[in-house]
Protein backbone atom coordinates (compact mmCIF):
# COMPACT_ATOMS: atom_id res chain seq x y z
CA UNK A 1 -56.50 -234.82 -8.61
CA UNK A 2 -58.55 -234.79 -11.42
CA UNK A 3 -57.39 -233.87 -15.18
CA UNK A 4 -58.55 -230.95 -16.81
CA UNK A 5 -59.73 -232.22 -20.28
CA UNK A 6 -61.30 -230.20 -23.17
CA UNK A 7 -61.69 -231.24 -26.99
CA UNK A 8 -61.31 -229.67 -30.25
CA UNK A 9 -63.33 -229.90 -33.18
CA UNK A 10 -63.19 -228.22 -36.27
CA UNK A 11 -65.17 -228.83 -40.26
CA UNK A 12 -64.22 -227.10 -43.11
CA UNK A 13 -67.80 -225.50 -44.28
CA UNK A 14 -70.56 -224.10 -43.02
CA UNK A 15 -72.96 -226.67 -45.20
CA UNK A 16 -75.28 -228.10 -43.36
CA UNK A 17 -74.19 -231.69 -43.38
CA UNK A 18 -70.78 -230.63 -41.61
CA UNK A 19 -72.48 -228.17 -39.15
CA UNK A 20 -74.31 -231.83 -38.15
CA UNK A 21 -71.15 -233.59 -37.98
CA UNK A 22 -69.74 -230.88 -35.95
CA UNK A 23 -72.46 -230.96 -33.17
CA UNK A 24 -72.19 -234.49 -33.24
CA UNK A 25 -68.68 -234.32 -32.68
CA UNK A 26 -68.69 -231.86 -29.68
CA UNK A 27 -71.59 -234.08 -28.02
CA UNK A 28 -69.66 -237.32 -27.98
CA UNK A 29 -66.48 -235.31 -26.86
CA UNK A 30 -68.37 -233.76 -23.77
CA UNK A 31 -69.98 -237.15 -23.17
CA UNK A 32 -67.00 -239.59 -23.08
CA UNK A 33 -64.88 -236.65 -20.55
CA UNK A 34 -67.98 -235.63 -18.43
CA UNK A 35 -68.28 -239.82 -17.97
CA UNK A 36 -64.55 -240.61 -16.76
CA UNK A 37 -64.62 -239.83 -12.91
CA UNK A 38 -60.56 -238.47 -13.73
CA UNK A 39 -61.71 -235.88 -15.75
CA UNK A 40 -63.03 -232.38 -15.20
CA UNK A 41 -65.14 -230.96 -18.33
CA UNK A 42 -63.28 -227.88 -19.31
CA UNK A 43 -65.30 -227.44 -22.39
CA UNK A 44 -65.36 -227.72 -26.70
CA UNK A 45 -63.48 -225.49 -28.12
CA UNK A 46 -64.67 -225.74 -32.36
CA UNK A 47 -64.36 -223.82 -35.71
CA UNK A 48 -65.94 -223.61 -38.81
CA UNK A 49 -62.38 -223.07 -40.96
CA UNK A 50 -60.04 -224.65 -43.48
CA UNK A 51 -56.83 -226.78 -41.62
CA UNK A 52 -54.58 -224.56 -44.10
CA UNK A 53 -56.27 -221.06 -42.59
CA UNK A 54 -54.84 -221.30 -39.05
CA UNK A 55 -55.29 -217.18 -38.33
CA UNK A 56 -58.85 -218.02 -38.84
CA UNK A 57 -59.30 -220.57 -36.21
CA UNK A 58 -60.08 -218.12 -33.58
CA UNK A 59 -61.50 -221.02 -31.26
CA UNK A 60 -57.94 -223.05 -31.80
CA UNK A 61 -55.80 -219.69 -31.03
CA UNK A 62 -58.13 -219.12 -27.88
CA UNK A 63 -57.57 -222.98 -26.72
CA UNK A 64 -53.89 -222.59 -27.39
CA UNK A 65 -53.90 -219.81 -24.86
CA UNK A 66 -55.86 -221.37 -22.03
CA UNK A 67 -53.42 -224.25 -22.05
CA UNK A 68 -50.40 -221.77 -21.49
CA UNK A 69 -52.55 -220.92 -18.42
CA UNK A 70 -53.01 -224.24 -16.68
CA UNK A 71 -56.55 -224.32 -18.11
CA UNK A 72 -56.15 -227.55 -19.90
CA UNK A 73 -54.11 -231.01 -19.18
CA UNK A 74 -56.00 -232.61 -21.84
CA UNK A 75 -57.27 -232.21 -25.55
CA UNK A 76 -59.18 -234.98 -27.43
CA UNK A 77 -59.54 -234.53 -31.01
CA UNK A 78 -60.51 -236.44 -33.73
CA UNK A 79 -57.34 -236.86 -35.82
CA UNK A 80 -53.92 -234.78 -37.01
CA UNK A 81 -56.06 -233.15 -39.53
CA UNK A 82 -57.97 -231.46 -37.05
CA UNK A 83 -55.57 -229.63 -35.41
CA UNK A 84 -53.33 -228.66 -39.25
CA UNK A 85 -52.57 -229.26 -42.71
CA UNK A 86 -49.38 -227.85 -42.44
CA UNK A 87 -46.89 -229.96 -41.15
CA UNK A 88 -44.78 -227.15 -39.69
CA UNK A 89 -47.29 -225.11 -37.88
CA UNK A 90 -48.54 -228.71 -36.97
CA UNK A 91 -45.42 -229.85 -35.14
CA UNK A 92 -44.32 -225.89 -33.90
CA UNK A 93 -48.14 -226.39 -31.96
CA UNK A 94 -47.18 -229.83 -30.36
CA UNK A 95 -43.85 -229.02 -29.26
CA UNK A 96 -44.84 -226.19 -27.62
CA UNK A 97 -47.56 -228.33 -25.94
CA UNK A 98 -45.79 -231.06 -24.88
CA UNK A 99 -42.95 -228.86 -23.12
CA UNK A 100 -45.79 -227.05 -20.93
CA UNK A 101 -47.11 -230.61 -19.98
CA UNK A 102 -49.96 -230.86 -22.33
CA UNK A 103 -51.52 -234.28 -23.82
CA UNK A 104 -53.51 -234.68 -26.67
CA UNK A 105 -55.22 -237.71 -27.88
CA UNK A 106 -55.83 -238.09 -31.34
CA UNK A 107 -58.52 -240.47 -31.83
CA UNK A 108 -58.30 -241.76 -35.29
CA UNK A 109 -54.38 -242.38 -35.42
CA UNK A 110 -54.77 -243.19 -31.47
CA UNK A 111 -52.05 -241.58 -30.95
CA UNK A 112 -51.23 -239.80 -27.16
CA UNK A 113 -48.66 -236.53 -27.43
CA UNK A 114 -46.55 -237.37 -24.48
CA UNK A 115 -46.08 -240.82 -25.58
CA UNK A 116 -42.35 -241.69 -26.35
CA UNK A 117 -42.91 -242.04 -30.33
CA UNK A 118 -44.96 -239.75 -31.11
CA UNK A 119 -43.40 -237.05 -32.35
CA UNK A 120 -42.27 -239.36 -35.59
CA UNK A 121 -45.79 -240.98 -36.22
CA UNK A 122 -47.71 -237.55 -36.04
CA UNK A 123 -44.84 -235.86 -38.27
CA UNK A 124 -46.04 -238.60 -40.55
CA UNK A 125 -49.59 -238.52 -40.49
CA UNK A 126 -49.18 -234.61 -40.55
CA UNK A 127 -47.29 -234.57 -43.73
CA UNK A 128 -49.31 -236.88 -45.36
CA UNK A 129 -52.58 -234.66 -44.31
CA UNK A 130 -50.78 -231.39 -45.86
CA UNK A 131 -49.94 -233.60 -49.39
CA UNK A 132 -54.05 -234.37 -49.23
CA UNK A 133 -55.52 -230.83 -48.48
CA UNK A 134 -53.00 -229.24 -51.23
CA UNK A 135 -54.19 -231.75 -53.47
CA UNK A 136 -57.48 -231.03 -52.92
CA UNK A 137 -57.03 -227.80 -52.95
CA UNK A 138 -55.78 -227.92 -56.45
CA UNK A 139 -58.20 -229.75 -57.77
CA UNK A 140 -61.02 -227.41 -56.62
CA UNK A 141 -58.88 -224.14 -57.92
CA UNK A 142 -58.50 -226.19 -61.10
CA UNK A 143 -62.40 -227.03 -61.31
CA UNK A 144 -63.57 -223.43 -60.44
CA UNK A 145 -60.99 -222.03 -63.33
CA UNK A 146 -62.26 -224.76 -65.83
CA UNK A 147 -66.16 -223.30 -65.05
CA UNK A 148 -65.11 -219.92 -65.19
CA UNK A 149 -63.67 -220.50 -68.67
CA UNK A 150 -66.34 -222.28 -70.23
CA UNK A 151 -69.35 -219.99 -68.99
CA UNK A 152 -70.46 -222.21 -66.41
CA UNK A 153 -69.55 -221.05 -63.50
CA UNK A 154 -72.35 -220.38 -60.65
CA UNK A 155 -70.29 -217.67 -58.78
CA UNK A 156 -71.20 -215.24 -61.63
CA UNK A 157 -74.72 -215.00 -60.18
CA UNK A 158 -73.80 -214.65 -56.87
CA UNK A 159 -75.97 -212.13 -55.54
CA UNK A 160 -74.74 -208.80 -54.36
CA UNK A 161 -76.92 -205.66 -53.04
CA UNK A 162 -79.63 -204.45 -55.31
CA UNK A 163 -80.06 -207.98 -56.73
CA UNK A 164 -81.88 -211.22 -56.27
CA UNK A 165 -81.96 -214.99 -57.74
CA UNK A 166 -84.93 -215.94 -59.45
CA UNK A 167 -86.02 -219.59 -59.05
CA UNK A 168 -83.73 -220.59 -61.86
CA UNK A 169 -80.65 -219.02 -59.71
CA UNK A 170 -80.00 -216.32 -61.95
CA UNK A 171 -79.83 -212.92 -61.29
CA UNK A 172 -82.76 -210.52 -60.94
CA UNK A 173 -82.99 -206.67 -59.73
CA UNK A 174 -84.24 -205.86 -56.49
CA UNK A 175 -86.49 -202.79 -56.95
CA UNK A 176 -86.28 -201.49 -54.22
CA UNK A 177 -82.57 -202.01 -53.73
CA UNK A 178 -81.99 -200.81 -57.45
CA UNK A 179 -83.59 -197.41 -56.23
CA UNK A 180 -80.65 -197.30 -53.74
CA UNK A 181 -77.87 -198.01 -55.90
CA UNK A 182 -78.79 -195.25 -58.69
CA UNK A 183 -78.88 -193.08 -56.17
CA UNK A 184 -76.04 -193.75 -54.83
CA UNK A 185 -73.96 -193.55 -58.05
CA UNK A 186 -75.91 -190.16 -58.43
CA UNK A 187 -74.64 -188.54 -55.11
CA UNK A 188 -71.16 -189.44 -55.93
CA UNK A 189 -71.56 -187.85 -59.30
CA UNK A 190 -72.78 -184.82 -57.72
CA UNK A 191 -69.20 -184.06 -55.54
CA UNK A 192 -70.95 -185.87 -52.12
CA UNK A 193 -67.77 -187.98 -50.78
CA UNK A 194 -68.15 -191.62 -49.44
CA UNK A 195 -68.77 -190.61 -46.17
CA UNK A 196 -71.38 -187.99 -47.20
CA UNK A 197 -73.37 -190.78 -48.80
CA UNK A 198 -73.22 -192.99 -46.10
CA UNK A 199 -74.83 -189.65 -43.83
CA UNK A 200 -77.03 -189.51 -46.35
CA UNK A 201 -78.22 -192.95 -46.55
CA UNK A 202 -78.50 -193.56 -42.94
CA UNK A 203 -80.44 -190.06 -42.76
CA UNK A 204 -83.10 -191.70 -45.60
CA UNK A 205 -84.13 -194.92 -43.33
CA UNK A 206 -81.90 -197.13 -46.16
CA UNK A 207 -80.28 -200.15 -44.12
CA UNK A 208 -77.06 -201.25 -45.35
CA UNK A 209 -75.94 -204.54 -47.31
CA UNK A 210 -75.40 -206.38 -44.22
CA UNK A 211 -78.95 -205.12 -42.67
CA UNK A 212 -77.38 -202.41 -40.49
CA UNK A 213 -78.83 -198.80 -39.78
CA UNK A 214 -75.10 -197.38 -40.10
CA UNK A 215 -73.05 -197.67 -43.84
CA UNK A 216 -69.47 -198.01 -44.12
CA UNK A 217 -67.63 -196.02 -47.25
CA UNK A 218 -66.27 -199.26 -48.00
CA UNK A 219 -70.05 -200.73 -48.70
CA UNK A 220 -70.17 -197.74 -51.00
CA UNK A 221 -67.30 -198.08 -53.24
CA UNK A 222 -67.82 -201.57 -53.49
CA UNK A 223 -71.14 -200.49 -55.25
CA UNK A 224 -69.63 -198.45 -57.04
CA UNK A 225 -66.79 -200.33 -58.81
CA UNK A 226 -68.94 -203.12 -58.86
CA UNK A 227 -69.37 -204.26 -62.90
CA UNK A 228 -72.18 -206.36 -62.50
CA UNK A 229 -74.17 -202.45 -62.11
CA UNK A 230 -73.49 -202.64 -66.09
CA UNK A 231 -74.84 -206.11 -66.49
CA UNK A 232 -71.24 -207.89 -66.59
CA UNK A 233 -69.44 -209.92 -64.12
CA UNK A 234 -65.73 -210.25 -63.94
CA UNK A 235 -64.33 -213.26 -61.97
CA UNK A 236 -60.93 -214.77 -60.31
CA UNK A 237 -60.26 -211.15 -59.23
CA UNK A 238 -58.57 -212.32 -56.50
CA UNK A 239 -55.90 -215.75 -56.43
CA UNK A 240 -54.15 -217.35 -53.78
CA UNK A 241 -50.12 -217.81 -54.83
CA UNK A 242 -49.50 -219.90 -52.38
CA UNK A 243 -52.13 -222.88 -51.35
CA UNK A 244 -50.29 -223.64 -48.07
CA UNK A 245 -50.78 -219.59 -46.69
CA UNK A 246 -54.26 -219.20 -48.13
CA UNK A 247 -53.87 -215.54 -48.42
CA UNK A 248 -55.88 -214.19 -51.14
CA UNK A 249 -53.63 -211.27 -53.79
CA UNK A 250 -55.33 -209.32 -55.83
CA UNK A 251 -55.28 -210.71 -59.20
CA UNK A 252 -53.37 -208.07 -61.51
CA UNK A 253 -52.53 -210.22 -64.23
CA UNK A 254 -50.64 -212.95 -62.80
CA UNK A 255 -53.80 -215.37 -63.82
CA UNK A 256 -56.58 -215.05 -66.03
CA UNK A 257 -59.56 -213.51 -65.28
CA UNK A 258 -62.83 -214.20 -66.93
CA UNK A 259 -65.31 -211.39 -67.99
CA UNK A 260 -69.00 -212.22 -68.41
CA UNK A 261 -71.23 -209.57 -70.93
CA UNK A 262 -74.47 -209.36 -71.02
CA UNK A 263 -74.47 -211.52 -67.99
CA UNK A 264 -78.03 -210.08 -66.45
CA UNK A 265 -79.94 -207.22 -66.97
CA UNK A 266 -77.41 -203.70 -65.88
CA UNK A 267 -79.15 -200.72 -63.30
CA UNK A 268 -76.35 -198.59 -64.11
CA UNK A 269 -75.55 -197.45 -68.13
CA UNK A 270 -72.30 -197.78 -68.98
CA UNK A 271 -71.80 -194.22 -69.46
CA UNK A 272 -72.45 -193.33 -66.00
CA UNK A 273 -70.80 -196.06 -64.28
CA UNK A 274 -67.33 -195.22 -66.42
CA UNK A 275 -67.97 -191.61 -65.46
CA UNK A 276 -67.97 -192.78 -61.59
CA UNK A 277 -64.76 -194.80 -62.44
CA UNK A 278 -62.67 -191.53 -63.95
CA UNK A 279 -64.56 -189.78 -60.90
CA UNK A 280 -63.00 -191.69 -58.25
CA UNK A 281 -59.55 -191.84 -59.89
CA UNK A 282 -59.63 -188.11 -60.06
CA UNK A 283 -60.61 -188.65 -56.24
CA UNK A 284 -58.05 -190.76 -55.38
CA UNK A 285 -54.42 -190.02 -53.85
CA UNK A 286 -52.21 -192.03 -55.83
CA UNK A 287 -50.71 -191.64 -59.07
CA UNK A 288 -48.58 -193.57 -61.53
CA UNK A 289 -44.72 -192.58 -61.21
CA UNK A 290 -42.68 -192.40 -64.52
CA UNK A 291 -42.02 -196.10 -64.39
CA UNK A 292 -45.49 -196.66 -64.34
CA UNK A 293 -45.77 -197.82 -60.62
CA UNK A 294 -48.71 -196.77 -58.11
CA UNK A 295 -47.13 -193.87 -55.42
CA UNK A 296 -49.10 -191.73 -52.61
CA UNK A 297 -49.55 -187.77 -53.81
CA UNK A 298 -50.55 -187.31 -50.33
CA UNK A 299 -50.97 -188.98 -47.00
CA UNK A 300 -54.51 -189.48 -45.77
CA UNK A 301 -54.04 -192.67 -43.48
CA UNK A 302 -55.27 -192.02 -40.64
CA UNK A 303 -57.28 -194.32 -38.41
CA UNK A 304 -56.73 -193.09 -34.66
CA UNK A 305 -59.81 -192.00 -33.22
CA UNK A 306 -62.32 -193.97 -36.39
CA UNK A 307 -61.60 -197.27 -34.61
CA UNK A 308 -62.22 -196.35 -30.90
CA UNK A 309 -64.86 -199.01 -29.70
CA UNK A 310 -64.34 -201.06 -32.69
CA UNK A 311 -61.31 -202.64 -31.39
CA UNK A 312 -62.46 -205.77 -29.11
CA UNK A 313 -60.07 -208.17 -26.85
CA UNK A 314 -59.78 -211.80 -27.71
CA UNK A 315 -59.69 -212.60 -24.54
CA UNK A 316 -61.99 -210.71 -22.54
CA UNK A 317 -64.43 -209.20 -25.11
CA UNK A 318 -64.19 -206.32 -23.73
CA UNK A 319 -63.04 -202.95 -25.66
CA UNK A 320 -59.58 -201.38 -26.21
CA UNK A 321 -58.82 -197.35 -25.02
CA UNK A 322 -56.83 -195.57 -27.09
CA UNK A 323 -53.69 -194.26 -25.00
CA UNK A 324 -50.63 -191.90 -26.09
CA UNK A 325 -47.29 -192.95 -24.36
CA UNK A 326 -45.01 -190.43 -22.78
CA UNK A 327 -42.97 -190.56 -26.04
CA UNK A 328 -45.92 -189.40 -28.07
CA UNK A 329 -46.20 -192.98 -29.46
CA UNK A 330 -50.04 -194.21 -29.71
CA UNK A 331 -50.98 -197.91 -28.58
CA UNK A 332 -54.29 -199.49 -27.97
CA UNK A 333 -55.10 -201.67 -24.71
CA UNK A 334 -57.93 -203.76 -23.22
CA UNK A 335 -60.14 -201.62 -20.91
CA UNK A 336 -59.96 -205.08 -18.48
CA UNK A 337 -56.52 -204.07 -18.21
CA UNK A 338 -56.19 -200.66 -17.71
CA UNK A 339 -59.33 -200.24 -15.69
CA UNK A 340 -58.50 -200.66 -11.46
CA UNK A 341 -58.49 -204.03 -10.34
CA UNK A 342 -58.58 -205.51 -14.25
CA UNK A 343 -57.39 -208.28 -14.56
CA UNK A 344 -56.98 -208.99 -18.42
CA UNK A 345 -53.58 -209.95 -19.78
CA UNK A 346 -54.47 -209.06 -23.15
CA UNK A 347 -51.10 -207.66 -25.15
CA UNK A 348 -50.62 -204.02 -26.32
CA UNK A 349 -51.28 -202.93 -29.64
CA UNK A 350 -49.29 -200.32 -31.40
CA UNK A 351 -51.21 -197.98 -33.55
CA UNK A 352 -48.63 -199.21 -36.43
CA UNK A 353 -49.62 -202.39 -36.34
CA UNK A 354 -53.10 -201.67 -36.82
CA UNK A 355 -52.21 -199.45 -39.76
CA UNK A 356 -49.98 -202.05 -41.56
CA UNK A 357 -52.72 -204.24 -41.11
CA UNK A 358 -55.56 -202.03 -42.93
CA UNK A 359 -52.81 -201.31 -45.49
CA UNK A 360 -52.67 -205.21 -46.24
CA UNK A 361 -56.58 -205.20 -46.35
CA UNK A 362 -57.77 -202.25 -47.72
CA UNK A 363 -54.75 -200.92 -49.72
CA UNK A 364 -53.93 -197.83 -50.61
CA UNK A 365 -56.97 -195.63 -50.73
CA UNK A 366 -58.40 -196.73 -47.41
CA UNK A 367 -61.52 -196.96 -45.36
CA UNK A 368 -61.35 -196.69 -41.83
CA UNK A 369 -65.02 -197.97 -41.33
CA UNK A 370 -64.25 -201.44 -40.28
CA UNK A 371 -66.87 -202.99 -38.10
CA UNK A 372 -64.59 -204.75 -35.73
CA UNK A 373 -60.91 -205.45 -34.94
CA UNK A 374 -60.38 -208.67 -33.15
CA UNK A 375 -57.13 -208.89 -31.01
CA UNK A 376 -55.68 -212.04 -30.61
CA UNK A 377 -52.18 -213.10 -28.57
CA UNK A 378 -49.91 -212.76 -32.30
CA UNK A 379 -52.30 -211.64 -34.76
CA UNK A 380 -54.82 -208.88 -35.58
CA UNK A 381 -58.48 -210.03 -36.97
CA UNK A 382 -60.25 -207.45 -38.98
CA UNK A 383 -63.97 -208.00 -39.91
């Protein structure tokens, strides 16, 4: 009986050198299993993602799951690094694959899962990888801080909407774009509500940032607490505590952040764009306690009905319905589930879970406007 093999492939970037090496990669992979007449071609699974970011690795997650299935006997891969940089995530993966009767063979260490020693070896190799990427990841976090203190830093002309690069790569104003943003600073001056403006726009013909006929509120208040409107750029608003998790914290004074005047040429004054600022704190349903520490005035969090057909199975593609238990209690689940004859296994999703994730994204004051919600087996995706 033939083996059911598949391979994984994964680069760090989306430059175009590693996009290359990445189709190179999955066309040798589907060569040398397609060639072995004790092999069935299950297929590439591959991700554009950092080893450290494993809840971005959708492809991994999705291979992880087939396996569980019977879909896979075998995985190539190119080496340890591949498949982690951390070492616990990294050996939590093959144990689990090994006791459902899974091999892997990773190429550069040559190295088969089932074999007797391997455990020890890839625990080795594994560590070693983690040590590497958290080096490297220190030395690029200590190379983008050095350019952001000595004014040399590229990211500060990174273009956002209503701006260009010239041929120099600095910033330039869009016209046209520029015509958008004052009004919208305008409208929200005038009482119209994030929403509103987003009615507004779409009602005009004015396409969003990312192109689309629809804007979200949270496109609009990123324009509009956005300082490079004044001409300045502010960076390392964000940081990432710890290098291993890769989760980005906003950056409220546990780092330095650097603040650029005079950067470019402003298409808000100052004037206006600190009376938007006061605006939306006068707007906004939190306060400062006597301590000095952000509480809720009022409870607007809400997302329910805002997210129905923006919540999409990981394993189907298909959509999730929004259902209310017999308790009262409100979960989400594939339609290829609850539909007659489905046949999705896709997990239920409490309504809570979806709200303490856009609390972790969007904090406080929230918008609901999320393009998409990915469900995966133990994790929630938002895009």
């Amino acid at each position: 009986m033939k083996k059911k093999v598949a391979a994984y492939c994964r680069v760090s970037t989306k430059e175009d050198i590693q996009q290359h090496s990445l189709e190179a990669q999955k066309k040798y992979y589907q060569r040398i299993i397609e060639q072995n007449p004790n092999y069935e071609f299950v297929g590439i699974y591959a991700d554009t993602s950092s080893g450290l970011r494993k809840k971005n690795r959708v492809q991994f997650e999705k291979m992880l799951r087939d396996c569980k299935r019977g879909k896979i006997d075998i995985i190539f891969t190119k080496s340890i690094s591949r498949f982690a940089r951390n070492t616990l995530d990294f050996l939590k993966v093959i144990r689990k694959l090994k006791y459902i009767g899974v091999d892997i063979f990773f190429q550069n260490e040559y190295i088969w899962l089932q074999s007797q020693r391997s455990e020890r070896d890839m625990a080795i190799h594994a560590a070693l990888a983690q040590e590497e990427s958290v080096a490297k990841s220190r030395s690029i976090r200590w190379g983008l801080a050095h350019s952001f203190a000595s004014g040399t830093s590229g990211l500060a002309n990174r273009v956002c909407y209503g701006y260009t690069n010239d041929s120099q790569g600095n910033l330039i104003i869009d016209k046209e774009k520029a015509e958008n943003v004052k009004l919208i600073f305008a409208l929200y001056l005038s009482g119209y509500s994030l929403s509103k403006i987003a009615k507004e726009l779409k009602g005009k013909g004015i396409l969003s940032p990312t192109g689309k006929e629809t804007w979200t509120s949270m496109a609009i208040d990123k324009i509009l607490t956005n300082e490079k409107y004044v001409g300045n750029v502010i960076l390392q608003k964000t940081y990432i505590p710890d290098v291993l998790k890769q989760k980005q914290k906003k950056n409220e004074g546990e780092v330095a952040r650097y603040l650029y005047e005079n950067n470019h040429v402003g298409i808000i004054d100052q004037a206006m764009f600190e009376e938007v600022q006061e605006e939306r704190n006068r707007r906004t349903n939190v306060e400062l306690d006597a301590k000095g520490k952000t509480v809720r005035k009022n409870t607007r969090f809400s997302s329910n009905d805002s997210l129905s057909g923006k919540i999409q199975c990981g394993e189907c593609g298909r959509n999730f319905r929004r259902i209310t238990t017999h308790s009262g209690e409100i979960v989400w689940r594939c339609a290829g589930r609850v539909e007659k004859n489905g046949t999705c296994k896709a997990r239920t999703v409490k309504q809570s879970e979806i709200d303490t994730k856009l609390q972790e994204k969007f904090g406080e004051e929230l918008s609901l406007d999320v393009n998409k919600i990915v469900v995966l087996e133990d994790d929630l995706i938002i895009e």
